[in-house]
PDB file of N, CA and C in Angstrom:
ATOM      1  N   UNK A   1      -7.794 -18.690  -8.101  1.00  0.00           N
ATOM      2  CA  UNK A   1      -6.483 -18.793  -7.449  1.00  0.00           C
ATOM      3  C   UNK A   1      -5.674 -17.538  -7.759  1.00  0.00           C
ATOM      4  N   UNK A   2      -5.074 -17.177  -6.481  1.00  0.00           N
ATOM      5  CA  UNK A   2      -3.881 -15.641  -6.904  1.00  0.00           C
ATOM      6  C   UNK A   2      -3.134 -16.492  -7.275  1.00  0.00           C
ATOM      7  N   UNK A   3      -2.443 -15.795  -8.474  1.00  0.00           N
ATOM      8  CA  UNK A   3      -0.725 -16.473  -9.183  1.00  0.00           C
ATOM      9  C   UNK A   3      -0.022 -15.061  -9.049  1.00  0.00           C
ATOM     10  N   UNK A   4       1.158 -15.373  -8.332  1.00  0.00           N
ATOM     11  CA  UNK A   4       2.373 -14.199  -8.926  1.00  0.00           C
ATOM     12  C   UNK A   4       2.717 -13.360  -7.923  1.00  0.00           C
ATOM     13  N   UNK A   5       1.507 -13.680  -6.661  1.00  0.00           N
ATOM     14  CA  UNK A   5       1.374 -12.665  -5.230  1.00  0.00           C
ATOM     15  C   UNK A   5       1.642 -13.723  -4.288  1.00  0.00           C
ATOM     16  N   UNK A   6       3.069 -13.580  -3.655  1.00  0.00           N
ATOM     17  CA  UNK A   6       3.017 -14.189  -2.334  1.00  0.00           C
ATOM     18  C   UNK A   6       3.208 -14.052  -0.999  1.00  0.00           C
ATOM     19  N   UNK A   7       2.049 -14.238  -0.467  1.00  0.00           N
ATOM     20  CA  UNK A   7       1.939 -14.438   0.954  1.00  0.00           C
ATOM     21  C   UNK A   7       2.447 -14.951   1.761  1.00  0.00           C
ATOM     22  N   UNK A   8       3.399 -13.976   2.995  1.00  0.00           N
ATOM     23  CA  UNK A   8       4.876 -14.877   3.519  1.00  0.00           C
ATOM     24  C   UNK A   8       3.653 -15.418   4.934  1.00  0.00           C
ATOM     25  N   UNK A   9       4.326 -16.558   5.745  1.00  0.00           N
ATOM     26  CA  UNK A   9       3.555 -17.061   6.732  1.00  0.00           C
ATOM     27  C   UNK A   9       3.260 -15.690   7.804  1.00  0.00           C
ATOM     28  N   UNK A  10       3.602 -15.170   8.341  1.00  0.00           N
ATOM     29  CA  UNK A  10       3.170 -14.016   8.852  1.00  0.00           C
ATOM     30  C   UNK A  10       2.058 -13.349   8.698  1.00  0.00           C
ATOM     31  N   UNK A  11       1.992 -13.073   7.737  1.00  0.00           N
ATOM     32  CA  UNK A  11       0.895 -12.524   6.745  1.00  0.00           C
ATOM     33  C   UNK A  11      -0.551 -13.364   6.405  1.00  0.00           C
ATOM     34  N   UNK A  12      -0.104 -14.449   6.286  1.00  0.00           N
ATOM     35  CA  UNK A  12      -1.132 -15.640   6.149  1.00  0.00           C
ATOM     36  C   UNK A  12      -1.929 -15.934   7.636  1.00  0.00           C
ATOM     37  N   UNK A  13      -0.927 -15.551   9.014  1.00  0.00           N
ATOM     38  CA  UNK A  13      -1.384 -16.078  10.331  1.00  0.00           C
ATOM     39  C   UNK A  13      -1.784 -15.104  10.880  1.00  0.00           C
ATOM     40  N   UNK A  14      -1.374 -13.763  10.478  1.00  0.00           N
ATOM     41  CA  UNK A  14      -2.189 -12.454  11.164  1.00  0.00           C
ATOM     42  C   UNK A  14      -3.594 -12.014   9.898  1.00  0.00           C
ATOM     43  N   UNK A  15      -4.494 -12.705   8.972  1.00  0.00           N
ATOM     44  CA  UNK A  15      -5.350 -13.109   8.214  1.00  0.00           C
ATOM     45  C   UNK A  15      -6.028 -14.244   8.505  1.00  0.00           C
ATOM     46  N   UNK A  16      -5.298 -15.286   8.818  1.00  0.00           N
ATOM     47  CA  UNK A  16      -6.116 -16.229   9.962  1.00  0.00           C
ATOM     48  C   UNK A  16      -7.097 -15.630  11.540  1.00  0.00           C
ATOM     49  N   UNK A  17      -5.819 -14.934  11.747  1.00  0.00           N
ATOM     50  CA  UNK A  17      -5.776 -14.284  12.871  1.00  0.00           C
ATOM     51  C   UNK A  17      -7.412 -13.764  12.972  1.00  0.00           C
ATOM     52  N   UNK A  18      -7.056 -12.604  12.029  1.00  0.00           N
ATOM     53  CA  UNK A  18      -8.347 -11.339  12.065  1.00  0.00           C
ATOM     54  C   UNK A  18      -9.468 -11.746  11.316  1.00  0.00           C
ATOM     55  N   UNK A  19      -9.748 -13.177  11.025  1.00  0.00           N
ATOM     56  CA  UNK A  19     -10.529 -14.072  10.352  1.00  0.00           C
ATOM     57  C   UNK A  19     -11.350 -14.957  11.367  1.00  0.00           C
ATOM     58  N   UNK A  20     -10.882 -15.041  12.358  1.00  0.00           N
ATOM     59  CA  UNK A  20     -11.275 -16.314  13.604  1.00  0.00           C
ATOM     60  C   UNK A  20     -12.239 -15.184  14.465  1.00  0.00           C
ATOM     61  N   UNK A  21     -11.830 -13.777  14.528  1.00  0.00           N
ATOM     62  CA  UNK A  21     -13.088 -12.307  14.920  1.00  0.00           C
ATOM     63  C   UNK A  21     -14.442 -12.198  14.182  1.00  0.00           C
ATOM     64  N   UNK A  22     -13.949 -12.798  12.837  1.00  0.00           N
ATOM     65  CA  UNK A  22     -15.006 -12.030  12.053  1.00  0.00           C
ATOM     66  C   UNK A  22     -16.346 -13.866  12.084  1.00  0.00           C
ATOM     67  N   UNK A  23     -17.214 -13.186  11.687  1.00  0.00           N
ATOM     68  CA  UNK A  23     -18.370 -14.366  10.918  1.00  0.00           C
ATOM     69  C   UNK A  23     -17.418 -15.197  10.059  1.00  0.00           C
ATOM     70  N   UNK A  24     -18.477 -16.463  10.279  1.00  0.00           N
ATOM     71  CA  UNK A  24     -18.155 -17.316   9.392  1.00  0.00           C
ATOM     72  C   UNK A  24     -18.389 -17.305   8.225  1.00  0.00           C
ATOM     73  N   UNK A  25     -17.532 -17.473   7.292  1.00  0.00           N
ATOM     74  CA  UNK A  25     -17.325 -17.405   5.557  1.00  0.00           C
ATOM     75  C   UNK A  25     -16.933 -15.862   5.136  1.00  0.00           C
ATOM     76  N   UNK A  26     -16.490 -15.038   6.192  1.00  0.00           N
ATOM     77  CA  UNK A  26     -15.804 -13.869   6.246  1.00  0.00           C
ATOM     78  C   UNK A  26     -14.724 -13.930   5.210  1.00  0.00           C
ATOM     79  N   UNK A  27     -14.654 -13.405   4.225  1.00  0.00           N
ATOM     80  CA  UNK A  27     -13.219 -13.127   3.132  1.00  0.00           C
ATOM     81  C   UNK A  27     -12.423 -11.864   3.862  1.00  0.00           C
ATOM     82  N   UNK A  28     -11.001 -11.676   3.645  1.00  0.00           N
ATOM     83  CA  UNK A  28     -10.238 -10.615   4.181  1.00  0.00           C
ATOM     84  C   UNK A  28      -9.886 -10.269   1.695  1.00  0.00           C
ATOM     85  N   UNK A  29     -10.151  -8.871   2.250  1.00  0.00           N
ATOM     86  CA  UNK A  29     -10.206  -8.169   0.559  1.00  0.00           C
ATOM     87  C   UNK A  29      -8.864  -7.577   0.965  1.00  0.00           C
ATOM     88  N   UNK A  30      -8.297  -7.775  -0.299  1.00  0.00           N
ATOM     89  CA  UNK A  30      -6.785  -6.376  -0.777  1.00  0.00           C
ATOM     90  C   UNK A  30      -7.035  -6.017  -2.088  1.00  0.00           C
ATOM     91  N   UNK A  31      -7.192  -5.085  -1.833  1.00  0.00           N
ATOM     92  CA  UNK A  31      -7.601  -3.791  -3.432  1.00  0.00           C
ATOM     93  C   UNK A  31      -6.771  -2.613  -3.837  1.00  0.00           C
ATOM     94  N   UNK A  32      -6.073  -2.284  -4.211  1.00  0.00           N
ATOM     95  CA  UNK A  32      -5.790  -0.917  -4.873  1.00  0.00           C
ATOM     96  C   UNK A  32      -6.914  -0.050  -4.931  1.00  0.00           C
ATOM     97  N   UNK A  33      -6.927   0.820  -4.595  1.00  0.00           N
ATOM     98  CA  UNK A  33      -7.726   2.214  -4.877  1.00  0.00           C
ATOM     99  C   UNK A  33      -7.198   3.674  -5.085  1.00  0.00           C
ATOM    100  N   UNK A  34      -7.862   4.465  -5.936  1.00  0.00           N
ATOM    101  CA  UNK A  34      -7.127   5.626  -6.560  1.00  0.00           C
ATOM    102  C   UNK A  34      -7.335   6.454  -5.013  1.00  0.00           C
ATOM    103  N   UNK A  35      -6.261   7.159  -4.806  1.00  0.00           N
ATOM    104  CA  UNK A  35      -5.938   8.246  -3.958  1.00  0.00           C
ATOM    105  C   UNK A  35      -4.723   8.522  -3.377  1.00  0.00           C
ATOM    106  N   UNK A  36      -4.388   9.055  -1.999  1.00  0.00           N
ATOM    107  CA  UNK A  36      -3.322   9.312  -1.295  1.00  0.00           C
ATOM    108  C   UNK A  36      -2.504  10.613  -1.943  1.00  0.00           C
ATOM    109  N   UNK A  37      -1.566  10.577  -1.711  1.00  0.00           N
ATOM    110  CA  UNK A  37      -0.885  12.121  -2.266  1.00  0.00           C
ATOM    111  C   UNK A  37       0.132  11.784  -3.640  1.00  0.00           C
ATOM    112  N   UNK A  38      -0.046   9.498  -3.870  1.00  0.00           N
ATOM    113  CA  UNK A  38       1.007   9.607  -4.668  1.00  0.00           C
ATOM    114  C   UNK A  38       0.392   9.084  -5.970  1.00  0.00           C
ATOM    115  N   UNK A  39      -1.204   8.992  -5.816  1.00  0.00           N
ATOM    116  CA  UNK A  39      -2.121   8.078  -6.842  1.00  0.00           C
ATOM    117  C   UNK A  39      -3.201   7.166  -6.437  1.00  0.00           C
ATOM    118  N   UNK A  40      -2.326   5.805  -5.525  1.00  0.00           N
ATOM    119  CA  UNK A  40      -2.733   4.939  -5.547  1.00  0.00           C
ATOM    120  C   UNK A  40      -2.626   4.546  -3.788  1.00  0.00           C
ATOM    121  N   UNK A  41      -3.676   3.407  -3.166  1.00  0.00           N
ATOM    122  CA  UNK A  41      -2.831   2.795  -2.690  1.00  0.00           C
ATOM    123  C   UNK A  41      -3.546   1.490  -1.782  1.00  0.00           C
ATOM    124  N   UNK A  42      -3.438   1.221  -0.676  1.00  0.00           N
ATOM    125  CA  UNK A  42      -3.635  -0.302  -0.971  1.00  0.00           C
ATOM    126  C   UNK A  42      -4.791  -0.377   0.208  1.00  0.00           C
ATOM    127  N   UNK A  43      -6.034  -0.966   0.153  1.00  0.00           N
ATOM    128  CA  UNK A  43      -6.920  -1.012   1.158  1.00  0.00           C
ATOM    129  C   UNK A  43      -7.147  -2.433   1.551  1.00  0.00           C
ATOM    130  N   UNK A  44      -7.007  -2.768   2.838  1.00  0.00           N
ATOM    131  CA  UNK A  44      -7.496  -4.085   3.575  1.00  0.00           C
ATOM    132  C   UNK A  44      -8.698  -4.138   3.927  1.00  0.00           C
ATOM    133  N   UNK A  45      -9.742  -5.173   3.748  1.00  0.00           N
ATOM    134  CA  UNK A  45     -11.316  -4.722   4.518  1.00  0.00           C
ATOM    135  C   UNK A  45     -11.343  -6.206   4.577  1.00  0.00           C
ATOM    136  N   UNK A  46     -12.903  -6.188   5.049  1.00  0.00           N
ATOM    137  CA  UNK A  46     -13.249  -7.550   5.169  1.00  0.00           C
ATOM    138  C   UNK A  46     -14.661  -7.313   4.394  1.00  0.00           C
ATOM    139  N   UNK A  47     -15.214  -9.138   4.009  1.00  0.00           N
ATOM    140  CA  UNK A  47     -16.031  -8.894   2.864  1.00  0.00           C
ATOM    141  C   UNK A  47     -17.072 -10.475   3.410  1.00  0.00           C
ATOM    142  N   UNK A  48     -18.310 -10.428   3.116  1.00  0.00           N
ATOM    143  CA  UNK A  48     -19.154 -11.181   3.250  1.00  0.00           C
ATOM    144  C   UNK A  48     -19.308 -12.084   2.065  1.00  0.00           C
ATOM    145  N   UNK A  49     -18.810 -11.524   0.859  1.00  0.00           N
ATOM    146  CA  UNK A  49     -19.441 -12.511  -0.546  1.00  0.00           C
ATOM    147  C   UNK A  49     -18.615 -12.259  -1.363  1.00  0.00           C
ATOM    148  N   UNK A  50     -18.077 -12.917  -2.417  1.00  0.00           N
ATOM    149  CA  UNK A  50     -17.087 -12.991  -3.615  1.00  0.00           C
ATOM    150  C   UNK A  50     -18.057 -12.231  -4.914  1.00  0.00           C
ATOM    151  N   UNK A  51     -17.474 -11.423  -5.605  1.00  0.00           N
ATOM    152  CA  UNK A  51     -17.636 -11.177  -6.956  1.00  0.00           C
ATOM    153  C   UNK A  51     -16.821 -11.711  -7.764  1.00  0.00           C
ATOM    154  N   UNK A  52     -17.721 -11.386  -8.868  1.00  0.00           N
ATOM    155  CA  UNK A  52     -17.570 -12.483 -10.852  1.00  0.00           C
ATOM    156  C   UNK A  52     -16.159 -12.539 -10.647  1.00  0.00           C
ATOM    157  N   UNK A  53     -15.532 -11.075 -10.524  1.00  0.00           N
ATOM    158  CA  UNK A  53     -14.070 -11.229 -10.970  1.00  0.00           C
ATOM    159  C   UNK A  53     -13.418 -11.364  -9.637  1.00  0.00           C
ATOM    160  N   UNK A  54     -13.643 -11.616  -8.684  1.00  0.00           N
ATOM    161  CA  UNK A  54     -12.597 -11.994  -7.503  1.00  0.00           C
ATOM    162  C   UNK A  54     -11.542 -13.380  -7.673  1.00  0.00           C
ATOM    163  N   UNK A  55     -10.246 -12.872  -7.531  1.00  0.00           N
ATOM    164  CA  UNK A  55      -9.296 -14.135  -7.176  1.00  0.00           C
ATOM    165  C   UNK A  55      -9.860 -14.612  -5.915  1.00  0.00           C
ATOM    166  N   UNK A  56      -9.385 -15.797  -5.284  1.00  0.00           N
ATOM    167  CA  UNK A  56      -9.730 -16.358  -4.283  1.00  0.00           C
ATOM    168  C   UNK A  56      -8.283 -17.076  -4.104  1.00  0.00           C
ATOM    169  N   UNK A  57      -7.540 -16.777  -2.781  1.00  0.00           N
ATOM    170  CA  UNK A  57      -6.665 -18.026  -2.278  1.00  0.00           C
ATOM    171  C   UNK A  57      -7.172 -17.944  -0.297  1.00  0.00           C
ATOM    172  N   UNK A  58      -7.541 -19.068  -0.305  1.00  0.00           N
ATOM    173  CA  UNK A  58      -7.959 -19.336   0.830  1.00  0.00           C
ATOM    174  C   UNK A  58      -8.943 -18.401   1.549  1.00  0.00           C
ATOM    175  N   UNK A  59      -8.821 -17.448   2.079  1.00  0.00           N
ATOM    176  CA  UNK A  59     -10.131 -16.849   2.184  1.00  0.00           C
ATOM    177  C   UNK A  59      -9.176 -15.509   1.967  1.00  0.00           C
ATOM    178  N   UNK A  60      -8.759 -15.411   0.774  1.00  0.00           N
ATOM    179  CA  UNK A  60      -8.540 -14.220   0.768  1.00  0.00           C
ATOM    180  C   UNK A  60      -9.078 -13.507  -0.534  1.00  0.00           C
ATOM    181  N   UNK A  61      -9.284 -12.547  -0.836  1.00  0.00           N
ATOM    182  CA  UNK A  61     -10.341 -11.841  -1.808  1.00  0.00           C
ATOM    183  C   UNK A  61      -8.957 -10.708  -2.853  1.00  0.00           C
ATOM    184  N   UNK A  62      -8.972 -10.909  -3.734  1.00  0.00           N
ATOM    185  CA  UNK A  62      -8.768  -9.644  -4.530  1.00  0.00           C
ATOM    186  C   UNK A  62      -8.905  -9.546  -5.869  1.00  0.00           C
ATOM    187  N   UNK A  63      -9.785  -8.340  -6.243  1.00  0.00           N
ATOM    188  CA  UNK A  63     -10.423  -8.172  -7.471  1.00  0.00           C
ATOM    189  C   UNK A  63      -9.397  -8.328  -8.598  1.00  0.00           C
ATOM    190  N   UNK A  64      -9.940  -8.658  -9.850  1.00  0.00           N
ATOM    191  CA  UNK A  64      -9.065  -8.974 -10.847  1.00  0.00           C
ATOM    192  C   UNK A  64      -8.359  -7.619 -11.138  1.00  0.00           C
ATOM    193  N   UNK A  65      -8.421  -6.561 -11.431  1.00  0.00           N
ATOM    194  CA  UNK A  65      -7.672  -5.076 -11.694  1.00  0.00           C
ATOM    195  C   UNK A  65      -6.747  -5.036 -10.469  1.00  0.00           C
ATOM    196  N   UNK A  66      -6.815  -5.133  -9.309  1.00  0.00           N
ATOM    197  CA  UNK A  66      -5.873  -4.963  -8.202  1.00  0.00           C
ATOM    198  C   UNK A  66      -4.874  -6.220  -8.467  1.00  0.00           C
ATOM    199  N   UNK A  67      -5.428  -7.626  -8.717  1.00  0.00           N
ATOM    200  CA  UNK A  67      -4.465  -8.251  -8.960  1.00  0.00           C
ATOM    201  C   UNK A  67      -3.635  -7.874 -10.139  1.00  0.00           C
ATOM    202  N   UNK A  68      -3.909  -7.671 -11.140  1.00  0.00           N
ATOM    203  CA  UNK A  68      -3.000  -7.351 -12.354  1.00  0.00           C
ATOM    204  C   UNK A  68      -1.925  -5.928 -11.841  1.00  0.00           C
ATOM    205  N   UNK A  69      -2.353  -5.172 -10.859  1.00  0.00           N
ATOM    206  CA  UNK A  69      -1.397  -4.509 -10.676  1.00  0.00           C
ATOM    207  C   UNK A  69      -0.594  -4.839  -8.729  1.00  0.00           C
ATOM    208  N   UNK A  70      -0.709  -6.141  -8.447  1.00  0.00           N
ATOM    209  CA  UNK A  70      -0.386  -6.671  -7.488  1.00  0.00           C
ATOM    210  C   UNK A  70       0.934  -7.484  -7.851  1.00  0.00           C
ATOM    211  N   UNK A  71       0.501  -8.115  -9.530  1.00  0.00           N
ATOM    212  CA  UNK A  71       1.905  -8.580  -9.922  1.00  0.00           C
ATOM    213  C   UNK A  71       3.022  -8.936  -9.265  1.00  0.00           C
ATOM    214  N   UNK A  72       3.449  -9.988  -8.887  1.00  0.00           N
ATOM    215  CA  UNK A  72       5.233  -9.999  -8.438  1.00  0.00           C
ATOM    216  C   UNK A  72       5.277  -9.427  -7.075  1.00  0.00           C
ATOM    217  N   UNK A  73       3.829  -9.230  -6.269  1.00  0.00           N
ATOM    218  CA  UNK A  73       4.689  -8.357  -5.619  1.00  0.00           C
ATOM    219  C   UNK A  73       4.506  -9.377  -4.210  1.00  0.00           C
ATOM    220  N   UNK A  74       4.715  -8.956  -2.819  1.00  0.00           N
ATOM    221  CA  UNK A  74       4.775  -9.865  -1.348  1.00  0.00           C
ATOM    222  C   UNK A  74       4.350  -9.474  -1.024  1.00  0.00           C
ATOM    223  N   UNK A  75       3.069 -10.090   0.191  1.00  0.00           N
ATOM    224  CA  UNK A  75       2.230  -9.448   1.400  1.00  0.00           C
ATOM    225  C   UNK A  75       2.726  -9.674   2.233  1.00  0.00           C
ATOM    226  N   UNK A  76       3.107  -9.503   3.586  1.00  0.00           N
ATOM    227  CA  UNK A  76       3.845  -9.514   4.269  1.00  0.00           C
ATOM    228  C   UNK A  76       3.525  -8.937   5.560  1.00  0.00           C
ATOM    229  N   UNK A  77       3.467  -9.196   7.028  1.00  0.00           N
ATOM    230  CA  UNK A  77       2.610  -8.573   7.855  1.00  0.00           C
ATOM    231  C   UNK A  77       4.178  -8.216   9.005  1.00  0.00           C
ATOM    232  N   UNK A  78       4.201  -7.139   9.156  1.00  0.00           N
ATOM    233  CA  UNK A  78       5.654  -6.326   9.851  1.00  0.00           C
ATOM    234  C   UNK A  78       5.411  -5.574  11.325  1.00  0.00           C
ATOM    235  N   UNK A  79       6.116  -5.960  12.435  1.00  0.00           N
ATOM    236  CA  UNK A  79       6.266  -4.967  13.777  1.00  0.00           C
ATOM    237  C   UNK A  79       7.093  -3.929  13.292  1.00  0.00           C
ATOM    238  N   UNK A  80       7.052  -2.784  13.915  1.00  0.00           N
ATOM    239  CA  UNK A  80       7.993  -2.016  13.689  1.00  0.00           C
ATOM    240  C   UNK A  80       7.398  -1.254  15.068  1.00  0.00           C
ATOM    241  N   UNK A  81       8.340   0.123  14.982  1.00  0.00           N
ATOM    242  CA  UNK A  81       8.230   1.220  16.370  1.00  0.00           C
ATOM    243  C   UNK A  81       6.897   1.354  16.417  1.00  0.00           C
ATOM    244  N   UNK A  82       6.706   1.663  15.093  1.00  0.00           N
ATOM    245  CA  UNK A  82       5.269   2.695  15.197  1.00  0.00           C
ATOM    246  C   UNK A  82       4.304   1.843  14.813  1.00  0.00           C
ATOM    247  N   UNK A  83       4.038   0.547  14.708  1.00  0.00           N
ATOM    248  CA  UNK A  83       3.082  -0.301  14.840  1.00  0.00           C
ATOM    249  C   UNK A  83       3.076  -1.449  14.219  1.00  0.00           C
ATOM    250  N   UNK A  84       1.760  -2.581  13.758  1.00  0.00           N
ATOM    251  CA  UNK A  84       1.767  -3.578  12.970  1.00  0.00           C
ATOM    252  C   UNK A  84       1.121  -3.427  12.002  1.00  0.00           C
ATOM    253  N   UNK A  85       1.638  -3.533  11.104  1.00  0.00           N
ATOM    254  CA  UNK A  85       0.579  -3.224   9.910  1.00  0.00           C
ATOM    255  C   UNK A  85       1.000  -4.548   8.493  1.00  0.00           C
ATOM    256  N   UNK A  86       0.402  -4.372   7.912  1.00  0.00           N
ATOM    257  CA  UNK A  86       0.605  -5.394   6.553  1.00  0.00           C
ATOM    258  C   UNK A  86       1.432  -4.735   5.381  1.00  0.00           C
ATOM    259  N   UNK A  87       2.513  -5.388   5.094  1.00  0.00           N
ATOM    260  CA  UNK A  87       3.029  -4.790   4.255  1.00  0.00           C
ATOM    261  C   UNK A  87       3.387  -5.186   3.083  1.00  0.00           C
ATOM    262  N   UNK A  88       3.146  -4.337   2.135  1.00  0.00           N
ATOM    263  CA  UNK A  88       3.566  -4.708   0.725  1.00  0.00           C
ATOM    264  C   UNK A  88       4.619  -4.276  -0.418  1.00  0.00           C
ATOM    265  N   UNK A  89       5.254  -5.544  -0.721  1.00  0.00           N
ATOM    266  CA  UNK A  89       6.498  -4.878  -1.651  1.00  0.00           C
ATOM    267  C   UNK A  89       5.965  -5.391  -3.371  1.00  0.00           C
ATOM    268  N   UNK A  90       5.919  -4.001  -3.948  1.00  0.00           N
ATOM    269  CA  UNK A  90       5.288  -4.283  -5.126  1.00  0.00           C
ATOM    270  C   UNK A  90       6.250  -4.250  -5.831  1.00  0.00           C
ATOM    271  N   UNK A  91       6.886  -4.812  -6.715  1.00  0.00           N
ATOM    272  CA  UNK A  91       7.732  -4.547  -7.632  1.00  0.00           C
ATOM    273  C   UNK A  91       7.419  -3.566  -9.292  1.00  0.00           C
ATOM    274  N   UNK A  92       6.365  -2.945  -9.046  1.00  0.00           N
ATOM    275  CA  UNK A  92       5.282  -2.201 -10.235  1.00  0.00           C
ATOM    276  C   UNK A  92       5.131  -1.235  -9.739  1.00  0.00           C
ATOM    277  N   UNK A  93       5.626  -0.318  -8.776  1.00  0.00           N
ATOM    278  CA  UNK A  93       5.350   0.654  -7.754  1.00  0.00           C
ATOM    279  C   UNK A  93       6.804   1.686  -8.105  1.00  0.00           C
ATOM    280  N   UNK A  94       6.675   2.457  -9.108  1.00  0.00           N
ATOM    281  CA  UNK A  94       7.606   3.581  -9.408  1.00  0.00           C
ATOM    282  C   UNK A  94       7.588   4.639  -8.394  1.00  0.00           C
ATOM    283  N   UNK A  95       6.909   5.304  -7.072  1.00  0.00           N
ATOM    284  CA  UNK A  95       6.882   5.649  -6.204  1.00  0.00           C
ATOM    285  C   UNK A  95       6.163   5.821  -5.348  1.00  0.00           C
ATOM    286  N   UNK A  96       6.598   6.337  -4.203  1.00  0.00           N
ATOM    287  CA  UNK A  96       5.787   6.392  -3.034  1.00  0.00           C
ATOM    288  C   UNK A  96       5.498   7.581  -2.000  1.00  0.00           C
ATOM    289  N   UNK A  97       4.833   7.888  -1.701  1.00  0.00           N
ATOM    290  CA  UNK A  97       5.086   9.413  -1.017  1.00  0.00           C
ATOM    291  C   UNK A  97       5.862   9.172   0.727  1.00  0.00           C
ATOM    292  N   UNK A  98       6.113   9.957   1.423  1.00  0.00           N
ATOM    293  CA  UNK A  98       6.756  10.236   2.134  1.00  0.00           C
ATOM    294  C   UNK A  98       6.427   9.666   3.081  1.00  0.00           C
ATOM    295  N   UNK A  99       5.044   9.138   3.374  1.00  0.00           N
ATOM    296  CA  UNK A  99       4.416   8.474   5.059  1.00  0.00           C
ATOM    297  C   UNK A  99       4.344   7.401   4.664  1.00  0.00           C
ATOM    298  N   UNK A 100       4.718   6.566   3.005  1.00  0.00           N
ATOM    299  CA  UNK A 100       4.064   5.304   2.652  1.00  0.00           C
ATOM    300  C   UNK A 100       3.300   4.677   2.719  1.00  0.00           C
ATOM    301  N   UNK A 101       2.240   5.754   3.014  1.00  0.00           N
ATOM    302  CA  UNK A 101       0.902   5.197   2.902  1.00  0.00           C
ATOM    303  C   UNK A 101       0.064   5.171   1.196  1.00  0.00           C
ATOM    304  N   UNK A 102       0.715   5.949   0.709  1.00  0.00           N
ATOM    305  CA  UNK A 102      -0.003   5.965  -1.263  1.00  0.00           C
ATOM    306  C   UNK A 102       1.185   5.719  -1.986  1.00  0.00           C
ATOM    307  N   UNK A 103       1.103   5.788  -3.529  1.00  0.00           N
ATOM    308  CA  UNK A 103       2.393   5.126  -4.371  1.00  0.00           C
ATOM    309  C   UNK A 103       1.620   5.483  -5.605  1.00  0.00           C
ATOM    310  N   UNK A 104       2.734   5.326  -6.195  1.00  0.00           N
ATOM    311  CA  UNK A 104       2.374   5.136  -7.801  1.00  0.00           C
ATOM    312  C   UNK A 104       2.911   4.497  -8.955  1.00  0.00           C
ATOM    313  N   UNK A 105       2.022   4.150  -9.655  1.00  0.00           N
ATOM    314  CA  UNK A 105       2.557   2.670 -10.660  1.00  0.00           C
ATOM    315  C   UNK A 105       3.000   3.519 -11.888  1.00  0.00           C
TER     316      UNK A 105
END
């Protein structure tokens, strides 16, 4: 079970959403990974099978290290001008670079 990360309904129905495309027993993954221009930053994929250390809430996947630095924070799925994308407010996130696409803890 994720504790401490919450998923507003939006977010939960556009993951339903892109879940009803994929195979059945399809997981949707959120990971942290090192890069971008500010460190870090946040990758969506999709996943066929759970590992040792995967959280699990509903079919959603994220490794135990991404969760510990997921902490406190909201997933959240947003329209805006320039598109739809999933968004996240981390409260562990001391900055971010300029396109908000990388950050750093």
């Amino acid at each position: 079970m994720i504790k401490e990360i919450k998923f507003t309904d939006k977010a939960l129905k556009q993951i339903e959403n892109l879940l009803s495309k994929k195979d059945e027993g399809s997981f949707f993954r959120i990971a942290i990974k090192g890069g971008g221009c500010s460190g870090f930053q946040y990758e969506f994929t999709f996943d066929k099978s759970k590992q040792d250390d995967d959280l699990n809430y509903q079919q959603i996947l994220i490794d135990k290290a991404s969760a510990d630095l997921l902490k406190g924070s909201e997933v959240d799925y947003v329209s805006e001008l320039i598109g739809e994308s999933f968004k996240i407010s981390n409260p562990q996130t001391k900055s971010s670079c300029g396109c908000g696409v990388s950050f750093s803890l």
